[in-house]
C-alpha atoms as a PDB file:
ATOM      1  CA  UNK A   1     265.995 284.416 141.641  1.00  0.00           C
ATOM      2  CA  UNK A   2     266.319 287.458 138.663  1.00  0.00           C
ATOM      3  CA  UNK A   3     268.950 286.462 135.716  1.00  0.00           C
ATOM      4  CA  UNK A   4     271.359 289.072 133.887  1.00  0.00           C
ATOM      5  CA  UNK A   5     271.335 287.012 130.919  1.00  0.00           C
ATOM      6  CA  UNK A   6     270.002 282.985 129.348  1.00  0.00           C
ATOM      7  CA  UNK A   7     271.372 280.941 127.036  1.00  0.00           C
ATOM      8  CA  UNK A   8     269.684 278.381 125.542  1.00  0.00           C
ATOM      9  CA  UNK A   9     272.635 275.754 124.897  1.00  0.00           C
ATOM     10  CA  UNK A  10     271.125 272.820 122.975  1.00  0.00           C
ATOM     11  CA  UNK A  11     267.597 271.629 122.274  1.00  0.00           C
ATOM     12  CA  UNK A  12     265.083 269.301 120.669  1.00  0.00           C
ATOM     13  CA  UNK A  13     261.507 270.166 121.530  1.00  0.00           C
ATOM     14  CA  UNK A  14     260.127 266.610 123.026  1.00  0.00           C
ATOM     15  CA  UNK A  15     263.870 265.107 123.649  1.00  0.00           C
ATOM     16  CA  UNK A  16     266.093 267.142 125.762  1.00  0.00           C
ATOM     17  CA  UNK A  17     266.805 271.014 126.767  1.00  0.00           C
ATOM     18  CA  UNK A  18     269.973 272.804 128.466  1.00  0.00           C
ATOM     19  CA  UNK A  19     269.615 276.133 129.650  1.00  0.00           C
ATOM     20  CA  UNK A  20     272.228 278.449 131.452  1.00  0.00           C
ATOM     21  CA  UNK A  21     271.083 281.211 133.468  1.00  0.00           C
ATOM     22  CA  UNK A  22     273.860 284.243 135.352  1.00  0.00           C
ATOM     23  CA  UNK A  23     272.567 285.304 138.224  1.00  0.00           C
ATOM     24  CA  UNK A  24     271.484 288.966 138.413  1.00  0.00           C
ATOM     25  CA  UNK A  25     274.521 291.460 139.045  1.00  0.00           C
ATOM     26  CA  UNK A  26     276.759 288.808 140.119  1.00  0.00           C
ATOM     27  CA  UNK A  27     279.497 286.264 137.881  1.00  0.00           C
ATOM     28  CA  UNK A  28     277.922 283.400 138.556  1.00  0.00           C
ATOM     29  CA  UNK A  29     275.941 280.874 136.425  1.00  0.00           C
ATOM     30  CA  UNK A  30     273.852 278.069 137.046  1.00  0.00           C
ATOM     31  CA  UNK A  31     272.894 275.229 134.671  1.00  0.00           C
ATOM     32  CA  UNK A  32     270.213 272.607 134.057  1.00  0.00           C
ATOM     33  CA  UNK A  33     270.301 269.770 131.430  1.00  0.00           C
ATOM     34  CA  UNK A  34     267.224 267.407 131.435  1.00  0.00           C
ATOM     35  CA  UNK A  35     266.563 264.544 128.320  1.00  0.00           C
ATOM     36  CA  UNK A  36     263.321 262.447 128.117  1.00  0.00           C
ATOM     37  CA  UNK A  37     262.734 258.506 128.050  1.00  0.00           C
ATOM     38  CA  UNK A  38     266.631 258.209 126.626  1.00  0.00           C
ATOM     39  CA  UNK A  39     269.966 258.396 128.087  1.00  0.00           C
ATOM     40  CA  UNK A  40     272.523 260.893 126.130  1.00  0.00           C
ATOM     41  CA  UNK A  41     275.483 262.839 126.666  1.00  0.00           C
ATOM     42  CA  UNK A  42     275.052 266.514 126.807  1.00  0.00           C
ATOM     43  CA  UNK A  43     277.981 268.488 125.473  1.00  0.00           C
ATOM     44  CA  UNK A  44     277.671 271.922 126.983  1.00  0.00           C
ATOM     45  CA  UNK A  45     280.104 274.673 126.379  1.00  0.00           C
ATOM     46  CA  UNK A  46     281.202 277.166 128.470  1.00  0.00           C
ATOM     47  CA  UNK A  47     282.247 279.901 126.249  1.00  0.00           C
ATOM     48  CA  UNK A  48     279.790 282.512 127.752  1.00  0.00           C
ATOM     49  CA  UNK A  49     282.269 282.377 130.989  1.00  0.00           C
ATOM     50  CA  UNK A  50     284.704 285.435 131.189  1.00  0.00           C
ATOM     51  CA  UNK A  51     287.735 285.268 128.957  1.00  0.00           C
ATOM     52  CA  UNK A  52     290.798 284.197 130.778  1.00  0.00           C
ATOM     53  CA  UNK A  53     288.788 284.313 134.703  1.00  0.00           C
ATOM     54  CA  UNK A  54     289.297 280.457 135.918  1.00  0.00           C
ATOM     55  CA  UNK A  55     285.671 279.304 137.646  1.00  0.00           C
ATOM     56  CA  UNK A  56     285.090 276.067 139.403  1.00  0.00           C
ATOM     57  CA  UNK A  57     281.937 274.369 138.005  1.00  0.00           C
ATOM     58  CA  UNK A  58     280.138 272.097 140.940  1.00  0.00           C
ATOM     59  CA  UNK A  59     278.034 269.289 138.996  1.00  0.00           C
ATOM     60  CA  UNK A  60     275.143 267.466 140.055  1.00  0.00           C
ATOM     61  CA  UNK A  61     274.537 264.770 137.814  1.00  0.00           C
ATOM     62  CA  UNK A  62     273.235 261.319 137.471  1.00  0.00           C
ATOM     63  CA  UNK A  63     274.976 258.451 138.606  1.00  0.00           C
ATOM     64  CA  UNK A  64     275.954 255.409 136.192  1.00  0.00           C
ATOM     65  CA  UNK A  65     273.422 253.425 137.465  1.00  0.00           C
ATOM     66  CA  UNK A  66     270.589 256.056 137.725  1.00  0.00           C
ATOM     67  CA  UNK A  67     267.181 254.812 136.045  1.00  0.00           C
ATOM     68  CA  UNK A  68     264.092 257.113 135.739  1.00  0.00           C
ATOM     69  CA  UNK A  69     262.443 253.996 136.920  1.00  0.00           C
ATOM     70  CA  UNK A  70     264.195 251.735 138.300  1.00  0.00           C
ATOM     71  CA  UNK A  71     266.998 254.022 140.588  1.00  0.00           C
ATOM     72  CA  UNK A  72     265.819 257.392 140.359  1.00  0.00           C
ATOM     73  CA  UNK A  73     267.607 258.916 143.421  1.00  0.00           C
ATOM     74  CA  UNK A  74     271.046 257.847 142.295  1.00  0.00           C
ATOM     75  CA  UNK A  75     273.008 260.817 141.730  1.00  0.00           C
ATOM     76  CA  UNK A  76     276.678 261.956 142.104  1.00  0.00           C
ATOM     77  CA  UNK A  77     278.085 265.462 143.188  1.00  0.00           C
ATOM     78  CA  UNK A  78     281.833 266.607 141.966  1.00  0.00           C
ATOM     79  CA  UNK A  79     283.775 269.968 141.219  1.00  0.00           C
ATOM     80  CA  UNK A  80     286.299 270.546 139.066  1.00  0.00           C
ATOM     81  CA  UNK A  81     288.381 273.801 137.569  1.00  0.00           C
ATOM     82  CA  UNK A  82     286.690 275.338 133.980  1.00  0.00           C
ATOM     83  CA  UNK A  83     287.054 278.228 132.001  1.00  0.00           C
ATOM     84  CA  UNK A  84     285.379 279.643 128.787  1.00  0.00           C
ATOM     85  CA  UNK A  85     287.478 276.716 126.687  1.00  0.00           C
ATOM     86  CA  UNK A  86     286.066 273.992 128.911  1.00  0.00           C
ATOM     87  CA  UNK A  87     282.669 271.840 127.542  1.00  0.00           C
ATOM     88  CA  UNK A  88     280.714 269.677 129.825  1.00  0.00           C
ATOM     89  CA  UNK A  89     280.183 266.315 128.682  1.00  0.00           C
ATOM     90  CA  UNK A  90     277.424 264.874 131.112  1.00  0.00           C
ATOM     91  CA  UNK A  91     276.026 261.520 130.944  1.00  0.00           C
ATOM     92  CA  UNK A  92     272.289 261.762 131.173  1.00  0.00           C
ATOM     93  CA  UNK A  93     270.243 258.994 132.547  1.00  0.00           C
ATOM     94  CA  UNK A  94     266.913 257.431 131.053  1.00  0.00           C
ATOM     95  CA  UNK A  95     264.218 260.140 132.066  1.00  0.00           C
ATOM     96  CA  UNK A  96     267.283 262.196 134.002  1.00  0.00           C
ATOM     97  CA  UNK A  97     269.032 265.494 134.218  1.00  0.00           C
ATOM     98  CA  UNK A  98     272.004 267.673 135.599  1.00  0.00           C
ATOM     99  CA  UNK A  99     272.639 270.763 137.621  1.00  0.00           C
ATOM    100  CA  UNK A 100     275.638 272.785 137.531  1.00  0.00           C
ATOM    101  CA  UNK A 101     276.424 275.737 139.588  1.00  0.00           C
ATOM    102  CA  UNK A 102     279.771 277.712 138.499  1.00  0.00           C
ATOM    103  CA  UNK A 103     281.318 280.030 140.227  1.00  0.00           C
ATOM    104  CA  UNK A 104     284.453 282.401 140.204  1.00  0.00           C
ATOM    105  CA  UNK A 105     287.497 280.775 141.756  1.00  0.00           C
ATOM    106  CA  UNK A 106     288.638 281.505 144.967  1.00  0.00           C
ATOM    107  CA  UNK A 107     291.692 282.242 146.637  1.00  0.00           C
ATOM    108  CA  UNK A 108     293.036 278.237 147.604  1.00  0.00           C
ATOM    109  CA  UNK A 109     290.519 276.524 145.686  1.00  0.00           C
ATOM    110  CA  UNK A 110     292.760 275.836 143.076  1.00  0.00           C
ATOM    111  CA  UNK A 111     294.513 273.626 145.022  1.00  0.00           C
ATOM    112  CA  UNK A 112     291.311 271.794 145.834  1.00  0.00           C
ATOM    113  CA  UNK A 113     289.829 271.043 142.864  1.00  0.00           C
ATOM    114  CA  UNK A 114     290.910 269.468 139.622  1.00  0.00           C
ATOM    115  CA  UNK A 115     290.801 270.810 136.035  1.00  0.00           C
ATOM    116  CA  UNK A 116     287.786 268.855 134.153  1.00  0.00           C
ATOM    117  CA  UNK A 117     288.817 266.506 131.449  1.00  0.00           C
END
């Protein structure tokens, strides 16, 4: 896949790395978080979203009881409402990671989906 644009939005060479990537000519934006040997919370903002354009952000993330070692296939999948305001606080697991696909909103998904808290 091409990309209209990175953003690099937190590091620490040997520790952890989130990157967000838009997908070329289209408004929509996918995201990977990955940490090493520790668990952390990543706190990643969404503020290169589209002022005032409501998204929903579908998150694939590790589950609470997701281990490099010793449950590395427990994961959990959810979608919520975001905007350019909204920062995604995921829970990384020991050795583990995130994806996050956001897209625009469509017509009835509001109704669907919740706003992330």
């Amino acid at each position: 896949m091409d990309w209209d644009d990175s953003r690099y939005l937190e590091a620490e060479p040997g520790d952890y790395l989130s990157i967000a990537r838009k997908a070329k000519m289209q408004n929509e934006w996918f995201i990977g978080a990955i940490t090493d040997e520790n668990a952390r919370t990543a706190a990643l903002p969404l503020s290169f979203l589209d002022e005032k354009t409501p998204y929903v952000a579908t998150i694939y993330a590790d589950a609470t009881d997701a281990h490099w070692e010793k449950n590395p296939m427990a994961y959990q999948i959810n979608s919520y409402l975001v905007t350019k305001e909204t920062v995604l606080k995921l829970k990384l697991a020991a050795g583990g990671g995130a994806a996050v696909r956001v897209q625009l909103l469509t017509e009835g998904d509001g109704k669907i989906y919740k706003a992330y808290k």
